[in-house]
N, C-alpha and C. Protein backbone atom coordinates (compact mmCIF):
# COMPACT_ATOMS: atom_id res chain seq x y z
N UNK A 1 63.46 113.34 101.37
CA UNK A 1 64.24 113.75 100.23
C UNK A 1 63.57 113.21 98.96
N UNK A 2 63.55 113.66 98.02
CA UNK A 2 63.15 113.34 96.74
C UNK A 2 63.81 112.20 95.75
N UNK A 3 63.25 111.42 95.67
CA UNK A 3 63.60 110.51 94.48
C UNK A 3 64.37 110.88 93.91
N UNK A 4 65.07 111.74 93.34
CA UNK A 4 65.53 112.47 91.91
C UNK A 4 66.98 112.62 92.45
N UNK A 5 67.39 113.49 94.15
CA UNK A 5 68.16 113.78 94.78
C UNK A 5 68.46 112.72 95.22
N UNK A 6 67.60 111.61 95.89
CA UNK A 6 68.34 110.58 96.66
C UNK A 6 69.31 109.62 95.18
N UNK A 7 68.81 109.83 94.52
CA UNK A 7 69.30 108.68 93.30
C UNK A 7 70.45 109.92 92.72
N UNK A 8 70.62 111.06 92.56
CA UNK A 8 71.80 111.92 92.10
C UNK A 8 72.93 111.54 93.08
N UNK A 9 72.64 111.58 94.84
CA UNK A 9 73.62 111.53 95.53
C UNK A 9 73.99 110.02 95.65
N UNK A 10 73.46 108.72 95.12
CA UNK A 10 73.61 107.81 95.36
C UNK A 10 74.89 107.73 93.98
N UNK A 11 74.53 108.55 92.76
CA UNK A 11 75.36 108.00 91.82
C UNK A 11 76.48 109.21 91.93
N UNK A 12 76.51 110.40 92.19
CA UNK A 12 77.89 110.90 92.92
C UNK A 12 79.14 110.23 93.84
N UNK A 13 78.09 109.48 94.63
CA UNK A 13 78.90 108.30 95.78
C UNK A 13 79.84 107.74 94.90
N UNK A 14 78.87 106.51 93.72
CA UNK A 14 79.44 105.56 93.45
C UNK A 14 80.44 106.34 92.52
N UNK A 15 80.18 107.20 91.54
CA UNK A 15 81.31 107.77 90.67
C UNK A 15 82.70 108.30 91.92
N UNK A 16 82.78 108.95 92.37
CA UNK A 16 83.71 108.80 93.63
C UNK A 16 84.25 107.78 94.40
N UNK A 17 83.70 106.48 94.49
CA UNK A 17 84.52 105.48 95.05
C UNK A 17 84.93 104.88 93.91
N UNK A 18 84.39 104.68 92.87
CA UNK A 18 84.60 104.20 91.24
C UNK A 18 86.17 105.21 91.33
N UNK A 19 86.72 106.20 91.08
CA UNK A 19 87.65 107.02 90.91
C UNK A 19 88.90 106.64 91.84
N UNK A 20 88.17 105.95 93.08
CA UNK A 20 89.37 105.86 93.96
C UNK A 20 89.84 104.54 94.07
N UNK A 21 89.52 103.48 92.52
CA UNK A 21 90.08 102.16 92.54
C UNK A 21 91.05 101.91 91.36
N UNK A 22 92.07 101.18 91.70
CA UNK A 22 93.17 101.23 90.46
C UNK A 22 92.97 99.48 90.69
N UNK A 23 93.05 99.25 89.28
CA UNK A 23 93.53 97.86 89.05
C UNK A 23 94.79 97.29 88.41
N UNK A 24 95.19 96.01 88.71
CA UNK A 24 96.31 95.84 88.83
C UNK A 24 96.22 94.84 87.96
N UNK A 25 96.92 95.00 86.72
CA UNK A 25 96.55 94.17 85.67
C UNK A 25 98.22 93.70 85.70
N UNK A 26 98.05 91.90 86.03
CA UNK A 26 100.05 91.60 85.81
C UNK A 26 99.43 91.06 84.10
N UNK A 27 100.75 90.89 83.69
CA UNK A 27 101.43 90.58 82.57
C UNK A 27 101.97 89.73 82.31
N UNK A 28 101.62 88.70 82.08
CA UNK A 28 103.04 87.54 82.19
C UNK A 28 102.89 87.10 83.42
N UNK A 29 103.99 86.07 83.58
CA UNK A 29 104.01 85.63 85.00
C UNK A 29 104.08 86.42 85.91
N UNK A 30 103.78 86.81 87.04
CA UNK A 30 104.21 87.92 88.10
C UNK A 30 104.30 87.54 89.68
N UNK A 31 104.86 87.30 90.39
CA UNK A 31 104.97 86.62 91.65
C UNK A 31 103.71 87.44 92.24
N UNK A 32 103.32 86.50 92.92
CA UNK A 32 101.78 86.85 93.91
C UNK A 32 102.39 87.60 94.90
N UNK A 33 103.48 87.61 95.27
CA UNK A 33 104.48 88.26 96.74
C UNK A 33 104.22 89.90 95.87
N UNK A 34 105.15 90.08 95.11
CA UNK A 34 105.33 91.46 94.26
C UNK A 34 103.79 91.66 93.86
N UNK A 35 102.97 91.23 93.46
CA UNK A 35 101.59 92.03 93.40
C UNK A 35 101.40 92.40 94.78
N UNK A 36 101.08 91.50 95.64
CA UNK A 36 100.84 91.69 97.15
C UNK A 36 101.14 93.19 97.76
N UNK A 37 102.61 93.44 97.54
CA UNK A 37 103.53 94.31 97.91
C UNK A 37 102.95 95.38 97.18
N UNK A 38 102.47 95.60 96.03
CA UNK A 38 102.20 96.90 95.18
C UNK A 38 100.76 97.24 95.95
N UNK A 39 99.98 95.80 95.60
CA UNK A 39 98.60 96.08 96.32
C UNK A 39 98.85 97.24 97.32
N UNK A 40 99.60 96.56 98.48
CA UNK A 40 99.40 97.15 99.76
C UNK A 40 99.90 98.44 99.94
N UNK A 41 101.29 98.90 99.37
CA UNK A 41 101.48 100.09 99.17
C UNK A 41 100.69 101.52 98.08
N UNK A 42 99.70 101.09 97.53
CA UNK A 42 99.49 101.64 96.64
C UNK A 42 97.96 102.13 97.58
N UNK A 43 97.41 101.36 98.16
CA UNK A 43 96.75 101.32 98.96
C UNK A 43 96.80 102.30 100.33
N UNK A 44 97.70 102.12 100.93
CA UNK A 44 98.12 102.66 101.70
C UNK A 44 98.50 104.55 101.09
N UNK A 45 99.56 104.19 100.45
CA UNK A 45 100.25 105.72 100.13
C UNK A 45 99.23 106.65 99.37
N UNK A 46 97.91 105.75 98.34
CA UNK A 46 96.81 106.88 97.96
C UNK A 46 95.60 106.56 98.40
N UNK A 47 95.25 105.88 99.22
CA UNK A 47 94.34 105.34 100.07
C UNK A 47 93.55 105.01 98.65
N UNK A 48 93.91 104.52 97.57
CA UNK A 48 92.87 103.65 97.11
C UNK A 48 92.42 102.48 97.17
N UNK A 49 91.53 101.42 96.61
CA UNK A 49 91.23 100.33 96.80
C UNK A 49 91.94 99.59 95.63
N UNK A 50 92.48 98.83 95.84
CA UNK A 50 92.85 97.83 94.34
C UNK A 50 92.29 96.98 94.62
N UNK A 51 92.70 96.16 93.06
CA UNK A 51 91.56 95.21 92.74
C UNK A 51 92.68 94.38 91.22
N UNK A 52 92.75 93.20 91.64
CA UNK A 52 94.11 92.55 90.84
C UNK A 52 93.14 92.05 90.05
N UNK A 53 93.62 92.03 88.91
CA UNK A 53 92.80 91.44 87.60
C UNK A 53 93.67 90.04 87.08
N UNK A 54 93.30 89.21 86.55
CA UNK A 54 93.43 87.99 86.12
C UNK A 54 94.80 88.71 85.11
N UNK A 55 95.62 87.39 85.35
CA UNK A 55 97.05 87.93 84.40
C UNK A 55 96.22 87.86 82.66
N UNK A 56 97.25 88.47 82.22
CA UNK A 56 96.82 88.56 80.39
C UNK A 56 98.70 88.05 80.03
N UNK A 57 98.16 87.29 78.98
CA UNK A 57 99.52 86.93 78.39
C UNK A 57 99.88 87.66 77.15
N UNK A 58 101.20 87.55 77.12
CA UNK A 58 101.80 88.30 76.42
C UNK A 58 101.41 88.08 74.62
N UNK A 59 101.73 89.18 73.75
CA UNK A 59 101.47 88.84 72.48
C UNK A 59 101.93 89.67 71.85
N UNK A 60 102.99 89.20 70.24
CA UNK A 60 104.02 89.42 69.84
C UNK A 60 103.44 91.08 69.51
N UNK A 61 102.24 91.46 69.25
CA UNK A 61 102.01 92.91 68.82
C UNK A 61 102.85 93.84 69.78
N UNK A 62 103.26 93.48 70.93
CA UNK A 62 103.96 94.53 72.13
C UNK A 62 105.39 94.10 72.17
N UNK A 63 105.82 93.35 71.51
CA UNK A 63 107.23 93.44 71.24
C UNK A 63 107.66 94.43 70.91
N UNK A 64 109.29 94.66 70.84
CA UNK A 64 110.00 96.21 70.72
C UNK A 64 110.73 95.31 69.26
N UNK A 65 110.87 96.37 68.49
CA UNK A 65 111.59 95.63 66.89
C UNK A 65 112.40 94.82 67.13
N UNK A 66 113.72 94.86 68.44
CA UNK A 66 114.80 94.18 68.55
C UNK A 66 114.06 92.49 68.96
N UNK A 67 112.59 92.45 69.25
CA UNK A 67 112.12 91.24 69.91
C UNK A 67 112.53 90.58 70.80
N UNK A 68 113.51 91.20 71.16
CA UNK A 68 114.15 90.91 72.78
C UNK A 68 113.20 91.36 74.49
N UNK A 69 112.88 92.28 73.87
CA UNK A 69 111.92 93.14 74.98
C UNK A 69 110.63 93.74 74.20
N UNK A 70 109.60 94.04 75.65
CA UNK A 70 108.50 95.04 75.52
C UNK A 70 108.59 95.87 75.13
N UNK A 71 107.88 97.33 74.04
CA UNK A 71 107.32 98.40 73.82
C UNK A 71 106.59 98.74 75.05
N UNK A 72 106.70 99.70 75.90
CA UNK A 72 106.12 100.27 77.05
C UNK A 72 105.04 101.06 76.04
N UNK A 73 105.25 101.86 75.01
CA UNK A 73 103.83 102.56 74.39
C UNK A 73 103.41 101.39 74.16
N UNK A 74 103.43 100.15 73.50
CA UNK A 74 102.60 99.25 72.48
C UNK A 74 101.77 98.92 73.70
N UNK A 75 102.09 98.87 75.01
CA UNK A 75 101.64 97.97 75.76
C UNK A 75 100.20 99.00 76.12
N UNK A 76 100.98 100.17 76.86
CA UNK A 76 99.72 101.12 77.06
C UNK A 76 98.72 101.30 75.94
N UNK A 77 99.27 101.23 74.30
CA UNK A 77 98.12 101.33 73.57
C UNK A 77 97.38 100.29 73.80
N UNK A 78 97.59 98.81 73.85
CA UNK A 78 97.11 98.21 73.65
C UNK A 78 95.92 97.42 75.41
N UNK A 79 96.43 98.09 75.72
CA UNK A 79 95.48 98.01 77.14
C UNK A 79 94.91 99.27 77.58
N UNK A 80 94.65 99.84 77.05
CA UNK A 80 94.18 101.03 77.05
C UNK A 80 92.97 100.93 77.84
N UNK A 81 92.68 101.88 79.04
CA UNK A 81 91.75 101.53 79.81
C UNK A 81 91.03 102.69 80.10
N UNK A 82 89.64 102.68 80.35
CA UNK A 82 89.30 103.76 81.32
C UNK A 82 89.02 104.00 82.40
N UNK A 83 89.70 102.78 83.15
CA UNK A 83 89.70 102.35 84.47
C UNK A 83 91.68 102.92 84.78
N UNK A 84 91.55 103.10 86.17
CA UNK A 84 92.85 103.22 86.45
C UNK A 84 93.49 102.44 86.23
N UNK A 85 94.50 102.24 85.80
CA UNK A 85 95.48 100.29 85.11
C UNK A 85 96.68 100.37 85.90
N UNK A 86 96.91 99.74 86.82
CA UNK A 86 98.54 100.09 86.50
C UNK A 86 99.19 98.63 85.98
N UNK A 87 99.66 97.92 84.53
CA UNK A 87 99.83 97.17 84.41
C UNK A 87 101.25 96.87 85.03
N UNK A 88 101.70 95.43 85.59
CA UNK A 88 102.93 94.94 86.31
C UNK A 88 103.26 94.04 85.52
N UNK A 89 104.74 93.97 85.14
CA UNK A 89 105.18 92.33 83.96
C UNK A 89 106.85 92.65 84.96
N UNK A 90 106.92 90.99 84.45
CA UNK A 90 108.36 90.73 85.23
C UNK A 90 109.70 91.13 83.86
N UNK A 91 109.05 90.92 82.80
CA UNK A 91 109.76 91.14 81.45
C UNK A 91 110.27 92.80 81.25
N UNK A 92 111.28 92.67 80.52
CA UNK A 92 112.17 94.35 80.23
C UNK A 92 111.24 94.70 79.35
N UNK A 93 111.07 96.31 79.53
CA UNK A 93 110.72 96.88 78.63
C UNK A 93 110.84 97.79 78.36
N UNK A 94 111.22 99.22 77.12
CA UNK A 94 111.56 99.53 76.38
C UNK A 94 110.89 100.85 75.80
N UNK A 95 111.09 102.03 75.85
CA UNK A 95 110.85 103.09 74.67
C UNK A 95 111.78 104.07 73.79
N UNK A 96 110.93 104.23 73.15
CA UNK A 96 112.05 105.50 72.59
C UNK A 96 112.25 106.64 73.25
N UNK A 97 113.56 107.09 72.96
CA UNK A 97 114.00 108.04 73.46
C UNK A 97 115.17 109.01 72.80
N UNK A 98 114.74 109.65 72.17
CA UNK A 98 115.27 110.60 71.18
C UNK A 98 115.70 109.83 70.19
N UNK A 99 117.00 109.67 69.94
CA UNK A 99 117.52 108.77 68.91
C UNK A 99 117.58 107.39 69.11
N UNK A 100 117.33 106.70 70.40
CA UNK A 100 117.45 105.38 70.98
C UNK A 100 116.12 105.13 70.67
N UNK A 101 116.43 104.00 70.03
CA UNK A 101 114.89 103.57 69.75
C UNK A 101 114.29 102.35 70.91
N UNK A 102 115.12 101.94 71.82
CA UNK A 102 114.66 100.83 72.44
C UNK A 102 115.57 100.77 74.11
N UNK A 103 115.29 102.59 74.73
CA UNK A 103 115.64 102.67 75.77
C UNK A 103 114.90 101.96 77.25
N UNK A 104 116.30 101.24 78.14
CA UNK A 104 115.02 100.29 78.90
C UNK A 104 115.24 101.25 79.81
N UNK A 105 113.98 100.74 80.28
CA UNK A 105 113.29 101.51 81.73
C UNK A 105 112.64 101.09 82.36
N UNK A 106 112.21 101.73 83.48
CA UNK A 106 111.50 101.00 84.70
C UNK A 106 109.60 100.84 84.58
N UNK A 107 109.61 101.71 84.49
CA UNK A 107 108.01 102.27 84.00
C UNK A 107 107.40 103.17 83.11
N UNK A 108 106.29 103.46 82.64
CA UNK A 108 105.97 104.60 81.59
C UNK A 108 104.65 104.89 82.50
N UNK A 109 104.48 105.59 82.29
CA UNK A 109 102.36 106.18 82.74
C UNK A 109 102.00 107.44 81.88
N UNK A 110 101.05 107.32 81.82
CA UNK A 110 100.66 109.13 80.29
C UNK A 110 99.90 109.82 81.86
N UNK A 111 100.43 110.86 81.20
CA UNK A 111 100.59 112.29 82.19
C UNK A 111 99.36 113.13 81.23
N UNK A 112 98.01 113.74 82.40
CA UNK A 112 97.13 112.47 83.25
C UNK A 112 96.67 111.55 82.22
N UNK A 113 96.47 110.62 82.40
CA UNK A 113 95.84 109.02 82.37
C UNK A 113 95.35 108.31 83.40
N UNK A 114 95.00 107.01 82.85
CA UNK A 114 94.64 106.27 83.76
C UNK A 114 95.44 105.10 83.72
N UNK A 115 96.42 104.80 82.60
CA UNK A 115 97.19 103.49 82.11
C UNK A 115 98.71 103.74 82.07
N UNK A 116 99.24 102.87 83.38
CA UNK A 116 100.84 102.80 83.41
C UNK A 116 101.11 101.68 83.37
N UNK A 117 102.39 101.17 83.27
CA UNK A 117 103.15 99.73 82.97
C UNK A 117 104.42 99.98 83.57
N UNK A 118 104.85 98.78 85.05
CA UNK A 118 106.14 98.62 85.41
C UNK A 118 106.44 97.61 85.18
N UNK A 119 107.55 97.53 84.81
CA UNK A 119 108.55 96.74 84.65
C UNK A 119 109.57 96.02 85.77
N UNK A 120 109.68 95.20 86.55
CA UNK A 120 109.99 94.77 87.80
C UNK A 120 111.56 94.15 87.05
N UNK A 121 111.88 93.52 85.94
CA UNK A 121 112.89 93.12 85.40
C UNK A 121 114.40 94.29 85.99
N UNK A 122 114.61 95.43 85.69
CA UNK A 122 115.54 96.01 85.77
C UNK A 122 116.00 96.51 87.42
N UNK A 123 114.79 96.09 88.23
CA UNK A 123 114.66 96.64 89.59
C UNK A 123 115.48 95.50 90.58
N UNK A 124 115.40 94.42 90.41
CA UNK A 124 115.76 93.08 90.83
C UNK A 124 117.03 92.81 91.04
N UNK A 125 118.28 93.02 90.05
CA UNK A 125 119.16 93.26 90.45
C UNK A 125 119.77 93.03 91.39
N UNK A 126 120.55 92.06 91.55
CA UNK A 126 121.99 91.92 92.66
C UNK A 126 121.37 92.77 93.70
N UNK A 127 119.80 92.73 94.13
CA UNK A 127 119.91 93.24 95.46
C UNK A 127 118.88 92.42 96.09
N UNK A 128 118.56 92.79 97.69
CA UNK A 128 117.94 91.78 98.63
C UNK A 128 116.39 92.02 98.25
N UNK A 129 115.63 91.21 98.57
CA UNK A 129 114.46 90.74 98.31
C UNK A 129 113.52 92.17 98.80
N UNK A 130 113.72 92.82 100.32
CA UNK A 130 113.30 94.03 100.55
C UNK A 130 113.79 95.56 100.06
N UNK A 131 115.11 95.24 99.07
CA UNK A 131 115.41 96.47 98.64
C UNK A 131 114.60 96.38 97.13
N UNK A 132 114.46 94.92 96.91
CA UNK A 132 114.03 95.30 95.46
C UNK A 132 112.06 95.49 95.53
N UNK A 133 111.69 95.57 96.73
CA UNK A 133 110.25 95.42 97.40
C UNK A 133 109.92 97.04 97.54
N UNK A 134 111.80 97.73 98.23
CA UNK A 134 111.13 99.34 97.98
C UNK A 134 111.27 100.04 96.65
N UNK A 135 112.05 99.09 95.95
CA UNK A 135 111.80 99.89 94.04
C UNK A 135 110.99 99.64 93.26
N UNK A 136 110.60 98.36 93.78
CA UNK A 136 108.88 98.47 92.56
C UNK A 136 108.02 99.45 93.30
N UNK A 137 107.55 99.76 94.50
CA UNK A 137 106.81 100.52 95.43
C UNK A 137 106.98 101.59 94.75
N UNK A 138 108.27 102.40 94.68
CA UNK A 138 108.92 103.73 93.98
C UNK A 138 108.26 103.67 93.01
N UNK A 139 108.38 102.98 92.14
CA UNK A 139 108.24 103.58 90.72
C UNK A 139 106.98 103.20 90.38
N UNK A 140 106.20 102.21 90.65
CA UNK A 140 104.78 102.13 91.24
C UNK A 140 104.08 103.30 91.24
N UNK A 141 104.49 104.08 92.55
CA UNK A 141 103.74 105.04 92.94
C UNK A 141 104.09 106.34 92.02
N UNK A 142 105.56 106.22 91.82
CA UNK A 142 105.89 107.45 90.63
C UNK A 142 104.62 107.67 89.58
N UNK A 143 104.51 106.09 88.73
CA UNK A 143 104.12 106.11 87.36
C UNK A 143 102.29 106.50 87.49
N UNK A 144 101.94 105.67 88.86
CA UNK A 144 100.51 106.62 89.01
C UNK A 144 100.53 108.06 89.40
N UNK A 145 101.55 108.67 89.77
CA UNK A 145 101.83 110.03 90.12
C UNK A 145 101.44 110.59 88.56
N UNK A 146 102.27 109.92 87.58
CA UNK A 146 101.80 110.24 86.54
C UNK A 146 100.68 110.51 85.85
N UNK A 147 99.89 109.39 86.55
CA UNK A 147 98.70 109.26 85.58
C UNK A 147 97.70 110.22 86.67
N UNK A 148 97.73 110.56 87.40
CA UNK A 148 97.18 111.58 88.77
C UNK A 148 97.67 112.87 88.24
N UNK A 149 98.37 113.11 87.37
CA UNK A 149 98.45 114.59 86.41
C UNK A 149 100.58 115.22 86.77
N UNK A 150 101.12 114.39 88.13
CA UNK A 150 102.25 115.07 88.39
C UNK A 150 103.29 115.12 87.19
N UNK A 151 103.70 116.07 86.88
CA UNK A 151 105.31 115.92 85.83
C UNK A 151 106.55 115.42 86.59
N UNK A 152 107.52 115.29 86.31
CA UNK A 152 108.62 114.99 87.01
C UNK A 152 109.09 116.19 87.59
N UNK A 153 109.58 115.74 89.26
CA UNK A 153 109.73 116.82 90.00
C UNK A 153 111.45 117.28 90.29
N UNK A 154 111.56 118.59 90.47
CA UNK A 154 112.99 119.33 90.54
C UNK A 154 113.06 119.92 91.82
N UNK A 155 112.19 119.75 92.44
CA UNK A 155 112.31 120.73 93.64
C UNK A 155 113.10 119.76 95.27
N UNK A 156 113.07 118.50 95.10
CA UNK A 156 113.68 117.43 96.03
C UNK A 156 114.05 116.45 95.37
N UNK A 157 115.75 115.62 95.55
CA UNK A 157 116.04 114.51 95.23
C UNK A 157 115.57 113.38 95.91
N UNK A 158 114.37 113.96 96.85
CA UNK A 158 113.79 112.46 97.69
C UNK A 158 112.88 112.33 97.29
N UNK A 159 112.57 113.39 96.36
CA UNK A 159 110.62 113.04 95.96
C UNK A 159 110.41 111.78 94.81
N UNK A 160 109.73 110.79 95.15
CA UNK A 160 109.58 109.99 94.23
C UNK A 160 109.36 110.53 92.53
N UNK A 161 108.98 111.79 92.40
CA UNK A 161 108.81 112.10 91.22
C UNK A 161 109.66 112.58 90.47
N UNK A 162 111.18 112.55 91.16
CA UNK A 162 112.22 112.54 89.98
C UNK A 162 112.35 111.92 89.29
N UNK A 163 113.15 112.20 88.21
CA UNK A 163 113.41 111.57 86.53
C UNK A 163 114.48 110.56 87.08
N UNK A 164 114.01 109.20 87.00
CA UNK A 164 115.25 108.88 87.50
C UNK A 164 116.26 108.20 86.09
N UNK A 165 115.82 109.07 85.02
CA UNK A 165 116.61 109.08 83.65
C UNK A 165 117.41 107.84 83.48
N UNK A 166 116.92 106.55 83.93
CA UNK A 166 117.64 105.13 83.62
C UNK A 166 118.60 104.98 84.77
N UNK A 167 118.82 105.99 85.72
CA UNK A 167 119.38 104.94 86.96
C UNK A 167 119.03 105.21 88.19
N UNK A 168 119.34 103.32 87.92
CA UNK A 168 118.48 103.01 89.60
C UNK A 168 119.31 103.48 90.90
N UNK A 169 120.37 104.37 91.23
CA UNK A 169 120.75 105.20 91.89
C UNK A 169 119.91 105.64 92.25
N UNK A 170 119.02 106.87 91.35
CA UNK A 170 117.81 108.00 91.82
C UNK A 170 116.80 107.28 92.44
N UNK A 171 116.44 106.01 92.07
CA UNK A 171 115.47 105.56 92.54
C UNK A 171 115.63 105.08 93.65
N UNK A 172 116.98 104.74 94.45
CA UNK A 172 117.12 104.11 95.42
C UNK A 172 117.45 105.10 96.86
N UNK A 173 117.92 106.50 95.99
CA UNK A 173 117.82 107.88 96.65
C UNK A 173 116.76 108.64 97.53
N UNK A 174 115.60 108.15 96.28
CA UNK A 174 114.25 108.60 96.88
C UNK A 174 113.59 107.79 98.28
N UNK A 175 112.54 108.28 98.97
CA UNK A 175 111.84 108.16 99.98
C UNK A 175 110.31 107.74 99.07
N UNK A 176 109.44 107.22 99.61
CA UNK A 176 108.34 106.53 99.46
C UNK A 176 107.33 107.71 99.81
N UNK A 177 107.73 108.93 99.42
CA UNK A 177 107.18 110.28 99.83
C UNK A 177 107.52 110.78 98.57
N UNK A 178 106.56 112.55 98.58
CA UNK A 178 106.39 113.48 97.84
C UNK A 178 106.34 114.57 97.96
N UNK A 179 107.34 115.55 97.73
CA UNK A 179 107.66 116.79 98.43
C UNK A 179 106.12 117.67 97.69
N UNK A 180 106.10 118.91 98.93
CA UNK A 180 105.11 119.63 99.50
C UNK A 180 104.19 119.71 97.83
N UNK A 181 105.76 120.64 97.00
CA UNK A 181 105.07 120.85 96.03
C UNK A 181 104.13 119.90 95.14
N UNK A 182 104.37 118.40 94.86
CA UNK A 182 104.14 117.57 94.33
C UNK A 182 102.09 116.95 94.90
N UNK A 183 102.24 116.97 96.29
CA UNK A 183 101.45 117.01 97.29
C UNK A 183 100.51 118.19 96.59
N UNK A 184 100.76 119.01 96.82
CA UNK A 184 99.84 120.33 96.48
C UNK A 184 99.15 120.68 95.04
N UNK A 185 100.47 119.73 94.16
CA UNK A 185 99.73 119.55 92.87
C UNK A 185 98.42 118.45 92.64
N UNK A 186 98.27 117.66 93.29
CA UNK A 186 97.56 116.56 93.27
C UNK A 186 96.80 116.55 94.51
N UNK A 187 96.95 117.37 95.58
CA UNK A 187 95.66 117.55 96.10
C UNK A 187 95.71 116.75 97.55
N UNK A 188 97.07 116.09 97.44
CA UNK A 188 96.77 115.42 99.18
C UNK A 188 97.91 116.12 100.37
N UNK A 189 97.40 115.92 101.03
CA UNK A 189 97.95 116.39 102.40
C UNK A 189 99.32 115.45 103.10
């Protein structure tokens, strides 16, 4: 084979396994258990490779005006990556939402991107250690659904890609799955 070809297919390879790694940037303090847990599911459910990045501490530019909580945009602007991100913080955080200027929520991701941010604070909740293990997983995998090009889905209340419009009901509704259609948009089986 030719020099020219062996070195094209060598850098096709690497741009292709390069594509199939998300990093896991925490925020703040973040329990090594709950990264662990995202690692492995995230891993598993898109067969990518992660790769946990050194925490980054927080800084007042990503505060939300009330300074009580995070800006979920400030945060994505400000980590803006061209690597897959999915950033994790234990802290609330916050966007606008029509007239609410400082609606909390679970996660954000830009639809496609490469940069999402969950929020583990609102998931925790008065519940057991493995129920709150399958709602970061959920919305985890939702918010890279996002950044993998999916919109929010209407066609199943089990598909992780419903709106779960601020309650954790929907999210606790869903399955750790993605109906056909959702699947077919993004290309896996």
């Amino acid at each position: 084979m030719q020099p020219i070809i062996v070195s094209l297919l060598i850098f096709l390879s690497l741009t292709l396994q390069a594509q199939k790694n998300i990093f896991i940037q925490p925020l703040g303090e973040v329990s090594t258990q709950v990264i662990n847990v995202i690692k492995s599911s995230v891993e598993q459910f898109y067969g990518f490779n992660c790769i946990v990045k050194p925490k980054v501490n927080f800084t007042n530019e990503i505060l939300a005006d009330s300074r009580t909580r995070y800006e979920a945009s400030r945060i994505l602007k400000k980590y803006k990556s061209t690597e897959n991100l999915l950033i994790i913080t234990e802290k609330d955080i916050a966007c606008e939402k029509g007239s609410i200027h400082e609606w909390g929520i679970f996660g954000l991701g830009y639809r496609p991107g490469v940069t999402c941010v969950v929020s583990t604070f609102r998931l925790k909740r008065n519940v057991s250690k493995d129920k709150f293990y399958d709602r970061v997983t959920k919305v985890c995998l939702h918010e890279i659904g996002h950044n993998l090009g999916l919109v929010h889905c209407n066609f199943d209340k089990k598909c992780m890609m419903n709106d779960a419009r601020g309650k954790i009901k929907q999210v606790d509704q869903e399955k750790i799955w993605f109906c056909d259609n959702c699947k077919k948009n993004i290309g896996i089986h």
